[in-house]
C-alpha atoms as a PDB file:
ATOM      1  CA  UNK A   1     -26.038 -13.310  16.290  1.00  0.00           C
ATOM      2  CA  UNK A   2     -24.443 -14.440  12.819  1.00  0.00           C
ATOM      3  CA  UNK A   3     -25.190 -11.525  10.977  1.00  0.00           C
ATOM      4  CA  UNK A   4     -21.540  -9.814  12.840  1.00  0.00           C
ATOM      5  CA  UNK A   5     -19.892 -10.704   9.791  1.00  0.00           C
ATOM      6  CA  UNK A   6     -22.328  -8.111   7.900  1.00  0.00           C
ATOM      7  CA  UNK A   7     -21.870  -5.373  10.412  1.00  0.00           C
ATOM      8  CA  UNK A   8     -20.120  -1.758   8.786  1.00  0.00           C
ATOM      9  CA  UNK A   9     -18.028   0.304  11.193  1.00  0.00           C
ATOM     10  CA  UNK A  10     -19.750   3.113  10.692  1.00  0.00           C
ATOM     11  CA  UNK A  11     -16.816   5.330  12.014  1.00  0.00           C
ATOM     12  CA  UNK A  12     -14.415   3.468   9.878  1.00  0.00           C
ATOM     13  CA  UNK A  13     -16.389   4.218   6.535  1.00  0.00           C
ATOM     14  CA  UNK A  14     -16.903   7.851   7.063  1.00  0.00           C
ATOM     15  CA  UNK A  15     -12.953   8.198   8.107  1.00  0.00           C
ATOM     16  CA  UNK A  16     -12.340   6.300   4.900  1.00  0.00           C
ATOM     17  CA  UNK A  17     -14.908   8.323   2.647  1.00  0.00           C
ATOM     18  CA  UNK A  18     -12.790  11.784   4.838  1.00  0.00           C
ATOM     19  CA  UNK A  19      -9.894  10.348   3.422  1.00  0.00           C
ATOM     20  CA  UNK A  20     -11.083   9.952   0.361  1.00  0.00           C
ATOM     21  CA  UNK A  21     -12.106  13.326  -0.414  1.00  0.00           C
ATOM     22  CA  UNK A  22      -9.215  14.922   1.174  1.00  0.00           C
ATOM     23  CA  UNK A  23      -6.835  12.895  -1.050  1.00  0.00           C
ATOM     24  CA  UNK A  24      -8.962  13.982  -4.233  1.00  0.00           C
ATOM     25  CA  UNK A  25      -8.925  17.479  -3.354  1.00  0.00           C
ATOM     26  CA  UNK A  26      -5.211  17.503  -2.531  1.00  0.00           C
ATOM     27  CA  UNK A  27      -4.768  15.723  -6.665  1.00  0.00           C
ATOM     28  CA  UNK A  28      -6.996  18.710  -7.643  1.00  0.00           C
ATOM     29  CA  UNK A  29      -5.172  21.043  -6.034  1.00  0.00           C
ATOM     30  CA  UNK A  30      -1.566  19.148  -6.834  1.00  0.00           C
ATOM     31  CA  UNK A  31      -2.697  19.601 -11.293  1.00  0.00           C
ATOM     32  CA  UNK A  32      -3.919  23.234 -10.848  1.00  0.00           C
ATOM     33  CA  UNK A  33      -0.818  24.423  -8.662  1.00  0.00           C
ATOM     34  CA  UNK A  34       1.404  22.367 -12.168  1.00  0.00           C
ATOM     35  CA  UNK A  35      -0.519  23.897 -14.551  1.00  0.00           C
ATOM     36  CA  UNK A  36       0.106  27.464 -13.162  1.00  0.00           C
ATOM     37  CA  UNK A  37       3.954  26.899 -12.594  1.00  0.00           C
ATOM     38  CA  UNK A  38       4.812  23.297 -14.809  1.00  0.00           C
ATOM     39  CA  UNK A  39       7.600  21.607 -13.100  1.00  0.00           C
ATOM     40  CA  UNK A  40      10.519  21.235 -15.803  1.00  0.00           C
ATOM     41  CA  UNK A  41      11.944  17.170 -16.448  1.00  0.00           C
ATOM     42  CA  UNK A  42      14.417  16.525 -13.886  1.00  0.00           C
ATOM     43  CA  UNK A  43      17.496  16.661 -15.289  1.00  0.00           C
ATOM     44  CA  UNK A  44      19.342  13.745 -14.342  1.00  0.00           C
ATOM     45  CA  UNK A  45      22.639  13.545 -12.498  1.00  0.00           C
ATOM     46  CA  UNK A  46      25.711  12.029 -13.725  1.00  0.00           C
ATOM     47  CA  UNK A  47      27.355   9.825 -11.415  1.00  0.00           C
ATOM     48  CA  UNK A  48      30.893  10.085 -12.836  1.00  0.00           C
ATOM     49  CA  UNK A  49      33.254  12.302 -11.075  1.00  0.00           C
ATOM     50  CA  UNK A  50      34.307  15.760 -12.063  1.00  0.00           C
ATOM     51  CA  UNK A  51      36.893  15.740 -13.841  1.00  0.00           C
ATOM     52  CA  UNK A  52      40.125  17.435 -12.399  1.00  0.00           C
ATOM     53  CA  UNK A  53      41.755  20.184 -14.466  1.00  0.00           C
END
């Protein structure tokens, strides 16, 4: 048999096409949960000490 190299794990596909859809409903889900409650810019952290009074 030389046609192996053509075969498709069928198993393999379907978990990948699973995967698929489950990652582009979580990004649907992910811009319709930040358009109800927007996330603010994280505010970045200074890395100095505070100062002592």
């Amino acid at each position: 048999m030389s046609d192996d190299d053509k075969l498709i794990d069928l198993n393999a596909e379907r978990a990948k096409r699973v995967h698929d859809l489950n990652d582009k409903r979580l990004n649907e889900v992910r811009q319709a949960f930040e358009q109800a409650m927007p996330l603010g810019k994280a505010k970045k952290k200074s890395k100095n000490k505070p100062k002592k009074r």
